[in-house]
C-alpha atoms as a PDB file:
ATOM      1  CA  UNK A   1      18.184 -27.973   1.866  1.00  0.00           C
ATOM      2  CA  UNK A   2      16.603 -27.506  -1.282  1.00  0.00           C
ATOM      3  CA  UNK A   3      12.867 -26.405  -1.126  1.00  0.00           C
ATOM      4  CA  UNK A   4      10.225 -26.923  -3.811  1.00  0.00           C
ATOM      5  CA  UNK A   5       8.553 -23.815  -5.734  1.00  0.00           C
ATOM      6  CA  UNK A   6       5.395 -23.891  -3.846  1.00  0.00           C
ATOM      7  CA  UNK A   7       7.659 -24.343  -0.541  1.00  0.00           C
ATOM      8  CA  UNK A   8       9.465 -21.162  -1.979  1.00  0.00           C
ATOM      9  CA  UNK A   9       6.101 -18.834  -2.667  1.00  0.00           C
ATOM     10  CA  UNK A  10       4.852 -19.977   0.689  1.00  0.00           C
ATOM     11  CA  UNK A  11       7.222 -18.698   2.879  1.00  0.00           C
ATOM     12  CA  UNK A  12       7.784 -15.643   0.997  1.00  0.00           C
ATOM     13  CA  UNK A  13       4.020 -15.029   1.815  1.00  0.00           C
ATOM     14  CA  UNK A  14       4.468 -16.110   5.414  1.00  0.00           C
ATOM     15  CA  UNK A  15       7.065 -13.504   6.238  1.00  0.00           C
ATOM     16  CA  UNK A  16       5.523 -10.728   3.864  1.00  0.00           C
ATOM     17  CA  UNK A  17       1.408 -11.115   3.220  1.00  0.00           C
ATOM     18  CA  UNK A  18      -0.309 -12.784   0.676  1.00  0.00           C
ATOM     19  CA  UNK A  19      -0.247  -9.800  -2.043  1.00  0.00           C
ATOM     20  CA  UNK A  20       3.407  -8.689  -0.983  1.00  0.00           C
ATOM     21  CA  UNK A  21       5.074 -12.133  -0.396  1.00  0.00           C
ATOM     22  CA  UNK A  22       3.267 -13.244  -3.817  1.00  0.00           C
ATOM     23  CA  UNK A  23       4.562 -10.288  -6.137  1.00  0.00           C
ATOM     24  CA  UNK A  24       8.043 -10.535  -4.668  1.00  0.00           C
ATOM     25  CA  UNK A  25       8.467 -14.089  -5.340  1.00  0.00           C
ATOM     26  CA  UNK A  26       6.882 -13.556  -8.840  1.00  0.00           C
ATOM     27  CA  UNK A  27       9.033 -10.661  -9.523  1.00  0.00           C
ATOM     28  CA  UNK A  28      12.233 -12.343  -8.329  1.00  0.00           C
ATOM     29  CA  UNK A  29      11.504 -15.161 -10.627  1.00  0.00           C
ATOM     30  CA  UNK A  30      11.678 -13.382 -13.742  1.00  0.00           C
ATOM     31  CA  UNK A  31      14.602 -11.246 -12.780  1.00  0.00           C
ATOM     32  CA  UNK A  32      16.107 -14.999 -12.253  1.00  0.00           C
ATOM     33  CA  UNK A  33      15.012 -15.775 -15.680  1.00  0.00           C
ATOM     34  CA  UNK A  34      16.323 -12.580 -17.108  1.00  0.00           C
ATOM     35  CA  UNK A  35      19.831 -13.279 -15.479  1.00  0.00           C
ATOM     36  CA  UNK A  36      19.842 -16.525 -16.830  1.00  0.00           C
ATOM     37  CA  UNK A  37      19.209 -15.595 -20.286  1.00  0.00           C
ATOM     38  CA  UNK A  38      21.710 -12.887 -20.166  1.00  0.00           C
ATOM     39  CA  UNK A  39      24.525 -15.101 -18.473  1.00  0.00           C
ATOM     40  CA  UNK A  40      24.083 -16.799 -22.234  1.00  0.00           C
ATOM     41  CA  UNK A  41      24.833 -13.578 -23.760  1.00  0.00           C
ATOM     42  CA  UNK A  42      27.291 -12.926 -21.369  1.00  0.00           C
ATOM     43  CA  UNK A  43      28.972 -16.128 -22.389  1.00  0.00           C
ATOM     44  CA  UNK A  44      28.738 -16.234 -25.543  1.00  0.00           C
ATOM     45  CA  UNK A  45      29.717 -12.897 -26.781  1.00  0.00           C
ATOM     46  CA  UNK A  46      31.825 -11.251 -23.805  1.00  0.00           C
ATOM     47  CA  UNK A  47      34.709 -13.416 -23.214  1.00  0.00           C
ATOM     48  CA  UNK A  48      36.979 -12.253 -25.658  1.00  0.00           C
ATOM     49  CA  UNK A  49      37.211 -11.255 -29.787  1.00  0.00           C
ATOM     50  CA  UNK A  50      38.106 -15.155 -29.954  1.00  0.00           C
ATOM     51  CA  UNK A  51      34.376 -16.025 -29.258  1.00  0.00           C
ATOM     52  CA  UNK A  52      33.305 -13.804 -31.754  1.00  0.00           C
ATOM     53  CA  UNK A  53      35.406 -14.963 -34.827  1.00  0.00           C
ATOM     54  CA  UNK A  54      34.172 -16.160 -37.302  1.00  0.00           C
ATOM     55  CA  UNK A  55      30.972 -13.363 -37.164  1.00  0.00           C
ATOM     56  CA  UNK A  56      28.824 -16.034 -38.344  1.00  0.00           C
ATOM     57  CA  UNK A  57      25.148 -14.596 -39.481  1.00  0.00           C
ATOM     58  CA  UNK A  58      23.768 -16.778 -37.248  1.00  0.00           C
ATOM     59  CA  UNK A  59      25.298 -16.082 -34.230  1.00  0.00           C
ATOM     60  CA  UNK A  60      24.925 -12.347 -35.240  1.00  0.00           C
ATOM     61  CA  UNK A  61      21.095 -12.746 -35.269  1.00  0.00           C
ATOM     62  CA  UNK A  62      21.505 -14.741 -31.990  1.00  0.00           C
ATOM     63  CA  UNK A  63      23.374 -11.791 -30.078  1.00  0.00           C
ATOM     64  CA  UNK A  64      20.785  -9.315 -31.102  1.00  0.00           C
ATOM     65  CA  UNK A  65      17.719 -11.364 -30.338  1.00  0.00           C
ATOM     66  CA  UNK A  66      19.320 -11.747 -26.553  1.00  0.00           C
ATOM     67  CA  UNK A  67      20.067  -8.189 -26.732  1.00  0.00           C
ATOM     68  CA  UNK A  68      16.488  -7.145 -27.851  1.00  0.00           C
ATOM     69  CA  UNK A  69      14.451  -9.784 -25.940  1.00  0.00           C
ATOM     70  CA  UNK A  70      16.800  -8.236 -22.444  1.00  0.00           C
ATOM     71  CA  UNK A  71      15.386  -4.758 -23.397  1.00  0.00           C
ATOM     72  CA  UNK A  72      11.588  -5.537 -23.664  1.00  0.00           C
ATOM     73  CA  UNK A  73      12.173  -7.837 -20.211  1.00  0.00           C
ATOM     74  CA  UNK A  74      12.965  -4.739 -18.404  1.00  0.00           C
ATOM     75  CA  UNK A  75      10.480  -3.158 -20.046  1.00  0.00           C
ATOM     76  CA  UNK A  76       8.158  -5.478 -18.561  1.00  0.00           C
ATOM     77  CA  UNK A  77       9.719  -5.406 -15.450  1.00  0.00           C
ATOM     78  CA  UNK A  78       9.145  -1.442 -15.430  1.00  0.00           C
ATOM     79  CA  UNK A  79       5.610  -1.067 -17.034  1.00  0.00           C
ATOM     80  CA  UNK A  80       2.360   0.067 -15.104  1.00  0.00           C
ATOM     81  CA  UNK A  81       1.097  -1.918 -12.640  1.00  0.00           C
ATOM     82  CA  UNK A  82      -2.311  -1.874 -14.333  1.00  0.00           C
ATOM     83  CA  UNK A  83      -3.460  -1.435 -18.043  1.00  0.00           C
ATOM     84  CA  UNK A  84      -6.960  -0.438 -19.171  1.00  0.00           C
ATOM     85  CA  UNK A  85      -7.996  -2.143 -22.407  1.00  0.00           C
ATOM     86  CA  UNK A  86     -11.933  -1.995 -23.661  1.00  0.00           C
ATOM     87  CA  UNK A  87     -13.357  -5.054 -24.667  1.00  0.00           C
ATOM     88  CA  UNK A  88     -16.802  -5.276 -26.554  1.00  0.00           C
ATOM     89  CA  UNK A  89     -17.767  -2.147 -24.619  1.00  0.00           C
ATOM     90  CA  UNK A  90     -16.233  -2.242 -21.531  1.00  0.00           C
ATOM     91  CA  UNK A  91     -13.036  -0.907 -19.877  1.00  0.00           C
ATOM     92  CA  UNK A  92     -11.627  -3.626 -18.376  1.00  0.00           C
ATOM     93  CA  UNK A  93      -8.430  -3.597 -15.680  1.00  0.00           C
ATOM     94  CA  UNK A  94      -5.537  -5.925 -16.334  1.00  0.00           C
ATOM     95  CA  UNK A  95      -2.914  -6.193 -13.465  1.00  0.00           C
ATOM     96  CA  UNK A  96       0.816  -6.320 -14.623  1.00  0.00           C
ATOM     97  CA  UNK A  97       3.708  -8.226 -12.724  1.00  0.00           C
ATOM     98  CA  UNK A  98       5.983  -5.027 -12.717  1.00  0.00           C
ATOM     99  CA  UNK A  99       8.114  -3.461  -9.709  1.00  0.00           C
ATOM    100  CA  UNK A 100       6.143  -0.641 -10.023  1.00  0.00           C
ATOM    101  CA  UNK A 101       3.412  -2.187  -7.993  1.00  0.00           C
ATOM    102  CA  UNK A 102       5.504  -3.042  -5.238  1.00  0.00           C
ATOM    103  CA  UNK A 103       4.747   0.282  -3.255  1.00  0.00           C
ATOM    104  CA  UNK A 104       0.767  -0.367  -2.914  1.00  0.00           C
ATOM    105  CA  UNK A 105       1.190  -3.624  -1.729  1.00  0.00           C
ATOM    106  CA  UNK A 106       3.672  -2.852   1.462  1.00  0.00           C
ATOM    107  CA  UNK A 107       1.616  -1.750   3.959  1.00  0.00           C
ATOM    108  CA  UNK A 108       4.568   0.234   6.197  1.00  0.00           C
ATOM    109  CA  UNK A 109       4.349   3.697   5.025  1.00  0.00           C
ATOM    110  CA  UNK A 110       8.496   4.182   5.779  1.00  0.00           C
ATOM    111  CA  UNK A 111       9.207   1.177   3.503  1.00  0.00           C
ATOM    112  CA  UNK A 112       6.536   2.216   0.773  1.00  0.00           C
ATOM    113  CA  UNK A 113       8.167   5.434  -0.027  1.00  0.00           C
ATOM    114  CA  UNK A 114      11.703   3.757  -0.304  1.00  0.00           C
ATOM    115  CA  UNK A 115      10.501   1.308  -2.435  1.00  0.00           C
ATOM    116  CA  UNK A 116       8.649   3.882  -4.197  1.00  0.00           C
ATOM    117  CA  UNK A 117      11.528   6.177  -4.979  1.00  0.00           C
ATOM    118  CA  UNK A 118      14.026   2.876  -5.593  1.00  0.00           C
ATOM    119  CA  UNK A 119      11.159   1.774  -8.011  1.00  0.00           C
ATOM    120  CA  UNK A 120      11.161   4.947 -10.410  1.00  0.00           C
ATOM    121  CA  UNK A 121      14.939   5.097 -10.045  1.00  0.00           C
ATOM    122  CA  UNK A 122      14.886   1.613 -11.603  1.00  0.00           C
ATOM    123  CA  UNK A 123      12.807   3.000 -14.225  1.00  0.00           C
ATOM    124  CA  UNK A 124      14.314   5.880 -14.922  1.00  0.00           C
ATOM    125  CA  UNK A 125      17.721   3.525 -15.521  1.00  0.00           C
ATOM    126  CA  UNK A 126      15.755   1.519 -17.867  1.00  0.00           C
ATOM    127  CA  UNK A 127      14.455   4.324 -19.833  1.00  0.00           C
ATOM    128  CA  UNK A 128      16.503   3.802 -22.316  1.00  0.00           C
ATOM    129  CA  UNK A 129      14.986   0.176 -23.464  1.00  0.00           C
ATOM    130  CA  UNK A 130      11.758   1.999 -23.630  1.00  0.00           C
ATOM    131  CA  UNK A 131      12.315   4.069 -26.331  1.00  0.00           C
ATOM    132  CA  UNK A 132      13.680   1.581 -28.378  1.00  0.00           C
ATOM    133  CA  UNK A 133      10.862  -0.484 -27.228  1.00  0.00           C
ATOM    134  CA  UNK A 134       8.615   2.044 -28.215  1.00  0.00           C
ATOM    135  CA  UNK A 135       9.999   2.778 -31.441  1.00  0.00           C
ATOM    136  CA  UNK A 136      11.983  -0.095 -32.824  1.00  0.00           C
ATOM    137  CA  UNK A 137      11.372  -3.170 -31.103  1.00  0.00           C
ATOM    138  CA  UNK A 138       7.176  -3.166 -30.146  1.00  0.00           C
ATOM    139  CA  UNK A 139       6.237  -1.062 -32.946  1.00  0.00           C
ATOM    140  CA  UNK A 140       8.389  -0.070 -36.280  1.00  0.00           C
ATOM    141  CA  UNK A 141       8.420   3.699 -35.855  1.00  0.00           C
ATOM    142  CA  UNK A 142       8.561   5.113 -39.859  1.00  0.00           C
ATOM    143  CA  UNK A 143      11.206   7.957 -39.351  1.00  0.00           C
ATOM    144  CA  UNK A 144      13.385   6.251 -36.587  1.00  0.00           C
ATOM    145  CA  UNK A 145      13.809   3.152 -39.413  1.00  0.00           C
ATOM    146  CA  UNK A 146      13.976   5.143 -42.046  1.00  0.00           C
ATOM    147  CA  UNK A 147      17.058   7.231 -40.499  1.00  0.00           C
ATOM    148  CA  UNK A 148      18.675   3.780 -39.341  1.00  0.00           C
ATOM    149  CA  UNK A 149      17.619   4.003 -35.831  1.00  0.00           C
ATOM    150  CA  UNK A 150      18.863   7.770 -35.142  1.00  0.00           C
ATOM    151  CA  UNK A 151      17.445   9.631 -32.584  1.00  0.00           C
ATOM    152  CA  UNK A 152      17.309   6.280 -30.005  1.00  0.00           C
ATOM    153  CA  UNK A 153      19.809   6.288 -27.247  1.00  0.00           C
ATOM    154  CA  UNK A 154      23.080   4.140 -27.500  1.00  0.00           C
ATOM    155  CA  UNK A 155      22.566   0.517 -25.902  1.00  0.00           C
ATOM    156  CA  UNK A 156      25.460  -1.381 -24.262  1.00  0.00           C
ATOM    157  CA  UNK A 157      25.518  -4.703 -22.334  1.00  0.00           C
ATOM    158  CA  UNK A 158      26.498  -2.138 -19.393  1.00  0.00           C
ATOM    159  CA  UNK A 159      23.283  -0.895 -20.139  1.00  0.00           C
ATOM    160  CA  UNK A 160      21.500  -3.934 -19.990  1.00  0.00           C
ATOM    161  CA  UNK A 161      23.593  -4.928 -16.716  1.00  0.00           C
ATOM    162  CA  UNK A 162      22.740  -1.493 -14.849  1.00  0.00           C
ATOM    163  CA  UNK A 163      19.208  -2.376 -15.812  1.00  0.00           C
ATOM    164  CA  UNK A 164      19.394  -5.668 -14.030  1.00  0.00           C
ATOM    165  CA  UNK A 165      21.434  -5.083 -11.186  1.00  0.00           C
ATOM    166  CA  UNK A 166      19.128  -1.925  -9.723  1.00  0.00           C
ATOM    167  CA  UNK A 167      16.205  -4.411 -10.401  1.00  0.00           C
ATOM    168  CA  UNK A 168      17.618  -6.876  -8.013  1.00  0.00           C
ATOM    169  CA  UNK A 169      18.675  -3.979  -5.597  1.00  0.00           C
ATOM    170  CA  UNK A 170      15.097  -3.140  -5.257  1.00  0.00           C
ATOM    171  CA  UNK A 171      13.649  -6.371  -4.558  1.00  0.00           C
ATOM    172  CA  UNK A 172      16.428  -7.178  -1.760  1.00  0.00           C
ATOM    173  CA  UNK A 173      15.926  -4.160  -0.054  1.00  0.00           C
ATOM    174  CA  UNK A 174      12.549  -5.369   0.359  1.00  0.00           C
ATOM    175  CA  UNK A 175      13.491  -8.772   1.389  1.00  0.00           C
ATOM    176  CA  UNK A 176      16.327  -7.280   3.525  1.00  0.00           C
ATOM    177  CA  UNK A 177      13.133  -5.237   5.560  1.00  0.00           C
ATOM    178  CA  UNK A 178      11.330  -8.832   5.909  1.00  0.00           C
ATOM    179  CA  UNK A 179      14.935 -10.316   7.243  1.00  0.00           C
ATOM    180  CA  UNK A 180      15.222 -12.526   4.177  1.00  0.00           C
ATOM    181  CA  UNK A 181      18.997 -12.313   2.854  1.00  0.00           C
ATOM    182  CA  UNK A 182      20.079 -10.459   0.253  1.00  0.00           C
ATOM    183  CA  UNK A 183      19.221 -12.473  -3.063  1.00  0.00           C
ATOM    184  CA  UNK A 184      21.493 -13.560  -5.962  1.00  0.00           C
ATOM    185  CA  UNK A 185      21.948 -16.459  -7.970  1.00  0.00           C
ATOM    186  CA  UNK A 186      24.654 -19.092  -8.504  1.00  0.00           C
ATOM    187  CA  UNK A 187      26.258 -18.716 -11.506  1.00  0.00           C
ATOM    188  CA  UNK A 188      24.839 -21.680 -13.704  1.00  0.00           C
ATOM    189  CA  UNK A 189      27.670 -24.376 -14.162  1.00  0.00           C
ATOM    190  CA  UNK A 190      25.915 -25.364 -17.551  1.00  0.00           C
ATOM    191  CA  UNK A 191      24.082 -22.156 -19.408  1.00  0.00           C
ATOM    192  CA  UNK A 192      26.230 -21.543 -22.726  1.00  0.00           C
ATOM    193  CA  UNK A 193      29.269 -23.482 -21.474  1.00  0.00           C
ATOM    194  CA  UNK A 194      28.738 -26.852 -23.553  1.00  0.00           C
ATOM    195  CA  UNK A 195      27.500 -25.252 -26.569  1.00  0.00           C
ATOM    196  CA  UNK A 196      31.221 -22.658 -26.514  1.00  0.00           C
ATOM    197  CA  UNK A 197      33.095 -25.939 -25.857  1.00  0.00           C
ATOM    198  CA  UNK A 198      31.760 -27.826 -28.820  1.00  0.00           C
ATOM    199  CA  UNK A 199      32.353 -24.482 -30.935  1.00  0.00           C
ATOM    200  CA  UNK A 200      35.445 -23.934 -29.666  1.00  0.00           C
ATOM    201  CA  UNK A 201      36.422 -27.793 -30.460  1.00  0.00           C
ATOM    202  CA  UNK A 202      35.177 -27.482 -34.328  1.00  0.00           C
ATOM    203  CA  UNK A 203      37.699 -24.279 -34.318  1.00  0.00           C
ATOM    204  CA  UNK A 204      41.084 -26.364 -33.363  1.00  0.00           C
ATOM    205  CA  UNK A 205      39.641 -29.315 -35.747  1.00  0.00           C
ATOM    206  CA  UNK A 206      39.993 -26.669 -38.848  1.00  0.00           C
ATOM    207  CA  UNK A 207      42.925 -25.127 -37.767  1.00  0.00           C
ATOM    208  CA  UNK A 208      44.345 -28.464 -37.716  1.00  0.00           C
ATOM    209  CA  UNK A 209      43.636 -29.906 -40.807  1.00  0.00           C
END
């Protein structure tokens, strides 16, 4: 049976707490949202040199816009749990949705350090969106662009997909601690799929004539 998003965050802070069951839920909606986006990539530019012929400039700003917009996601995902900004005077504490405040809000010491240790594992793995983060993508570092982007570690969609998958592994092994089932989505029957099949039907009209 289907169950509403408020239905959704309320049993997740049933079974957990408020501050747990909250922050998992949160989390495990913008890992959804990061799948999603990436199953468009992942459709659009993985299934085959046919899809990627002609390499119109359009769809070659498209693939790198995913690509980018995947790496600053698990940025987010991975950042601080707080950040201290000063505003007219005053320090002032912003809270982050990030995985790496997971630990402080489980209250079982045994789970806390697993998540802990899965937490900077999942950073570590996403280390390498960082740096371009850092120096490419956030900010427009003056020797990295001047040297073409040298010096920033090579990207793949493997990459990106190691990223997301030891994202997802963290938050189930929380859920799996709370006896809620491993999560994972359905792959979306839509997505990219109409958009390649209207592409795809332009193709066979010019080979044709």
């Amino acid at each position: 049976m289907q169950q509403y998003p408020e239905e959704v965050r309320a049993e997740y802070v049933r079974v957990m707490s408020s501050e747990l069951g909250s922050l998992c839920h949160d989390l495990q909606q913008e890992v959804d949202c990061l799948y999603d986006k990436w199953d468009v990539f992942r459709e659009l530019f993985e299934q085959g040199p046919e899809r990627n012929k002609p390499p119109l400039t359009f769809f070659i700003f498209f693939a790198s816009c995913l690509f980018e917009d995947a790496m600053l996601h698990l940025c987010r995902l991975t950042d601080p749990p707080e950040t201290r900004v000063r505003t007219q005077g005053k320090m002032e504490i912003r809270h982050n949705l990030t995985v790496m405040g997971l630990e402080r809000a489980i209250s079982d010491s045994v789970l806390s350090a697993k998540v802990r240790a899965e937490a900077h594992r999942v950073k570590r793995r996403c280390g390498f969106a960082r740096e371009w983060r850092n120096r490419r993508l956030a900010h427009t570092d003056l020797k990295t662009s001047r040297s073409n982007n040298s010096g920033l570690p090579s990207v793949s969609a493997d990459s990106i997909r190691d990223g997301l998958k030891s994202t997802r592994t963290l938050l189930n092994l929380v859920e799996e601690y709370y006896d809620r089932p491993p999560f994972g989505l359905l792959p979306d029957p839509w997505g990219a799929k109409s958009l390649v099949w209207h592409l795809e039907k332009s193709v066979r009209t010019d080979d044709e004539s």
